[in-house]
Protein backbone atom coordinates (compact mmCIF):
# COMPACT_ATOMS: atom_id res chain seq x y z
CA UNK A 1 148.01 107.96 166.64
CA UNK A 2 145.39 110.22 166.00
CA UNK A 3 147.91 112.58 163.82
CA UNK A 4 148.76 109.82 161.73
CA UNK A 5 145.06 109.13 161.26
CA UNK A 6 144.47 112.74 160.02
CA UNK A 7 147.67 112.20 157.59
CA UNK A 8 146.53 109.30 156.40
CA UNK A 9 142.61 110.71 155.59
CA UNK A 10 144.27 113.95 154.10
CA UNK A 11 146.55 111.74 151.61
CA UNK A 12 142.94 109.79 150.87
CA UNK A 13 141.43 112.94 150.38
CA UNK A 14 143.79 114.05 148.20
CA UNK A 15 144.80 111.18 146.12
CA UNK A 16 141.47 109.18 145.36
CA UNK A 17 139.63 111.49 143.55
CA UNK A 18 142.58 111.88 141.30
CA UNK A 19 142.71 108.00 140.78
CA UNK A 20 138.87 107.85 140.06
CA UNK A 21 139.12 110.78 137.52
CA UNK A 22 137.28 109.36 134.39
CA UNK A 23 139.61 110.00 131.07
CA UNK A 24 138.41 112.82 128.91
CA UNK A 25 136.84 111.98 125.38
CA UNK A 26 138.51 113.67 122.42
CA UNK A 27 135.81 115.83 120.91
CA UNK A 28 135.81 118.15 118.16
CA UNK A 29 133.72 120.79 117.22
CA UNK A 30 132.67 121.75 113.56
CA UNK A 31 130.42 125.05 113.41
CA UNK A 32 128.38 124.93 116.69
CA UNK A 33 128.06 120.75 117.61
CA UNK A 34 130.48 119.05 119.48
CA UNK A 35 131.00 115.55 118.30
CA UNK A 36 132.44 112.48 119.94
CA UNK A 37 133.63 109.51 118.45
CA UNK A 38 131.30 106.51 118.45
CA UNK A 39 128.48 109.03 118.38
CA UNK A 40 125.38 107.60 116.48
CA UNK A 41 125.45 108.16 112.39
CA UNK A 42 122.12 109.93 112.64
CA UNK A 43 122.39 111.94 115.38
CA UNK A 44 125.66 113.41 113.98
CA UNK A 45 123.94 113.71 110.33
CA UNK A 46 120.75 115.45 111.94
CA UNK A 47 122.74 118.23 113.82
CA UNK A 48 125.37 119.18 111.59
CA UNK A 49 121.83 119.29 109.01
CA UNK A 50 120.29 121.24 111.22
CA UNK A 51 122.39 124.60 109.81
CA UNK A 52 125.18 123.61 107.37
CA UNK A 53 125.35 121.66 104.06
CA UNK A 54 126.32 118.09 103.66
CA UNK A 55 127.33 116.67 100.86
CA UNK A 56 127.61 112.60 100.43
CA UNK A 57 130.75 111.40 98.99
CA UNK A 58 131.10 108.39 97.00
CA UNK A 59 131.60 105.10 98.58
CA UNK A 60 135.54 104.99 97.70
CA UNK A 61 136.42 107.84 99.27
CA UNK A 62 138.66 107.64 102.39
CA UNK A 63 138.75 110.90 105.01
CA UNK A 64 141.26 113.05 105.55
CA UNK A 65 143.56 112.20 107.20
CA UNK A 66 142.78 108.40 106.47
CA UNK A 67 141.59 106.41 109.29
CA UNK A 68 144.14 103.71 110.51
CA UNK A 69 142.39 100.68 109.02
CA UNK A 70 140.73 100.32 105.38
CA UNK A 71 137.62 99.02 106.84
CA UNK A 72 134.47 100.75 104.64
CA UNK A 73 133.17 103.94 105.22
CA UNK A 74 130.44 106.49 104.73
CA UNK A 75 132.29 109.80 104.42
CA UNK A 76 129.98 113.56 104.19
CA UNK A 77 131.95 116.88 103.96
CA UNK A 78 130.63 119.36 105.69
CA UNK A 79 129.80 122.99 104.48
CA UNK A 80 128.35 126.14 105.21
CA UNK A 81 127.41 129.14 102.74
CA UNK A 82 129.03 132.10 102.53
CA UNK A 83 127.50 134.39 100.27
CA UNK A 84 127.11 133.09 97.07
CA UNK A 85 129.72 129.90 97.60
CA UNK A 86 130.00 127.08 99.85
CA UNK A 87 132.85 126.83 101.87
CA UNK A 88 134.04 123.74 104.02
CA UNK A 89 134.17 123.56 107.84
CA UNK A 90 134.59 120.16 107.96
CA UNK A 91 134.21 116.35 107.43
CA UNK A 92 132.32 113.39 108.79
CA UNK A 93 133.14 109.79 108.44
CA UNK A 94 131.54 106.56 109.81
CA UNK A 95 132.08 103.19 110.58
CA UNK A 96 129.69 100.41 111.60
CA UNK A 97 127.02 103.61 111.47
CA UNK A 98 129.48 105.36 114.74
CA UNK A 99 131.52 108.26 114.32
CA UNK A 100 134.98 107.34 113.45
CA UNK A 101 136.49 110.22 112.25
CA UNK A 102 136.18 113.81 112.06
CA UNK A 103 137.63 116.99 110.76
CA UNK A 104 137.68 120.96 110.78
CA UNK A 105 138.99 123.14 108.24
CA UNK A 106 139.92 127.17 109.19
CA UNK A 107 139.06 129.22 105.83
CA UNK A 108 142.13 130.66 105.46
CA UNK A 109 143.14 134.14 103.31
CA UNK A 110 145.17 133.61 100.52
CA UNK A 111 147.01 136.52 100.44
CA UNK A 112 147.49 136.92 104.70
CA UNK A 113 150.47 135.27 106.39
CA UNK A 114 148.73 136.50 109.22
CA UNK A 115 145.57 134.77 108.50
CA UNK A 116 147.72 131.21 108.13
CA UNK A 117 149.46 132.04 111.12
CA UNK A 118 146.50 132.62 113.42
CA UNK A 119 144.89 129.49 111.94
CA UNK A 120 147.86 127.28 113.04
CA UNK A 121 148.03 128.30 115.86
CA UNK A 122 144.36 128.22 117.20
CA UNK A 123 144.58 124.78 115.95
CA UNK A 124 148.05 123.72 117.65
CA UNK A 125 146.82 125.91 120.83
CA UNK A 126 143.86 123.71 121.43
CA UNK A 127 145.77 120.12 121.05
CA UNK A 128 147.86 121.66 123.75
CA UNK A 129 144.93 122.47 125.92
CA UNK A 130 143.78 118.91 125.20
CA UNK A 131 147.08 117.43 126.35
CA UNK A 132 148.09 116.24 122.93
CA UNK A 133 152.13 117.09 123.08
CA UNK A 134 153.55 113.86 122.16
CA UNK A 135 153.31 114.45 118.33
CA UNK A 136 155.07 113.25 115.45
CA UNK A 137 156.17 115.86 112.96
CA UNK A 138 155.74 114.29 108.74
CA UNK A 139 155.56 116.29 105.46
CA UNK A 140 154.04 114.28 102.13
CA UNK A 141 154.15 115.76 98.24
CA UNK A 142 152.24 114.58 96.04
CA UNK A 143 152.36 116.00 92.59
CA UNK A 144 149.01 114.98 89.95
CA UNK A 145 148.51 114.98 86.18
CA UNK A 146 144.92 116.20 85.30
CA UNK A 147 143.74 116.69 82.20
CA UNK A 148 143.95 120.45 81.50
CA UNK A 149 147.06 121.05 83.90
CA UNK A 150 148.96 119.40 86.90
CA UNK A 151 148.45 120.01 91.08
CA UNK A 152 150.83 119.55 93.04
CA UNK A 153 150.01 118.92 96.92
CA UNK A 154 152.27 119.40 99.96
CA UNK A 155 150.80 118.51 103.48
CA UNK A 156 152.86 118.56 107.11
CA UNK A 157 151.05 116.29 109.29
CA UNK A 158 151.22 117.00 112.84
CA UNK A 159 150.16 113.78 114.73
CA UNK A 160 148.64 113.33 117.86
CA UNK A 161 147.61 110.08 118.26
CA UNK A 162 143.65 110.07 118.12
CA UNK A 163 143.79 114.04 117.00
CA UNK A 164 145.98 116.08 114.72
CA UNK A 165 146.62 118.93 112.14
CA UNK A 166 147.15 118.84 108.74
CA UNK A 167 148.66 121.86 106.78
CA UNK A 168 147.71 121.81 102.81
CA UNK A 169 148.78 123.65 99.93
CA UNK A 170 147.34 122.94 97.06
CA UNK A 171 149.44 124.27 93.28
CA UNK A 172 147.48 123.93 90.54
CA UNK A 173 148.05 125.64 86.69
CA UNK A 174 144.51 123.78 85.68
CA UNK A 175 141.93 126.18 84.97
CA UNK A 176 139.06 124.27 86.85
CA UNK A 177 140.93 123.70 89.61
CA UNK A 178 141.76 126.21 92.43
CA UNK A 179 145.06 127.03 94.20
CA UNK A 180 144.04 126.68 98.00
CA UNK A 181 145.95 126.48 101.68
CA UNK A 182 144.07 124.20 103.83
CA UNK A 183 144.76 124.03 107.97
CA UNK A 184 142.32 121.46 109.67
CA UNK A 185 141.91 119.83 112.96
CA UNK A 186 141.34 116.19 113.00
CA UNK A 187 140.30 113.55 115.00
CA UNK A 188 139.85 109.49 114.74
CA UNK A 189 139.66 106.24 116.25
CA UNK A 190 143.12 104.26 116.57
């Protein structure tokens, strides 16, 4: 009896806390701050202000990748100088004044395979760590007329349910717009 007793508090011991475990927000990081989603629109707003740029975008303007509903947003994209330029780490968007989506861009080397190959897979190494592995694999083209030229966009979309990676290439033959790859992390609200 008292064996059974000591099986039966080690199989306790051992299971509850697992059963208790509280689930894990998704976070993501842009520069220094960690943000979570439903996090306050002005608390987000005042650290990210506290040492990078951010720049308001008009009221149409949808995140990417878009978040799952059309309700209205207030988008910002985040930046941070570099010299003389301004280079984006990220985006911000809200919802009912809450964090609802979020995003971080790796400045990526034009001319490095390398440098697009280390950026993919920092990004797909940390989903991993996360636990994100069910994803679903999707590639979109887009091709633009513009004024002066065309762009032509390609994007693979690696979904993760709440977070994800989106690989963009950018073509343009415009003059006043630039040629670009783009890797960034994402994360939003389902």
């Amino acid at each position: 009896m008292k064996n059974r007793l000591s099986v039966l508090l080690l199989l306790l011991a051992v299971c509850l806390p697992a059963g208790f475990a509280q689930p894990v927000t998704p976070s993501i990081t842009i520069g220094t701050h960690v943000l979570t989603l439903g996090m306050p629109e002005a608390t987000v707003l005042d650290q990210l202000g506290n040492d990078l740029t951010l720049k308001h975008l008009s009221p149409g303007m949808q995140p990417n990748p878009p978040l799952p509903d059309s309700s209205p947003v207030s988008s910002w994209l985040v930046e941070k100088k570099a010299g003389s330029r301004f280079v984006v780490v990220g985006g911000v968007s809200f919802k009912a004044h809450q964090l609802a989506s979020a995003s971080r861009s790796w400045e990526i080397d034009e001319a490095s395979s390398k440098s697009l190959f280390y950026a993919i897979n920092l990004a797909s190494k940390s989903l991993e760590q996360e636990g994100f592995r069910n994803c679903q694999l999707s590639t979109v083209d887009h091709d633009y007329s513009l004024d002066n030229g065309s762009l032509t966009t390609k994007v693979i979309d690696l979904n993760c349910g709440m977070k994800g990676i989106n690989i963009t290439r950018n073509l343009s033959d415009a003059p006043d717009v630039s040629s670009n790859i783009d890797v960034m992390k994402w994360l939003h609200g389902i």
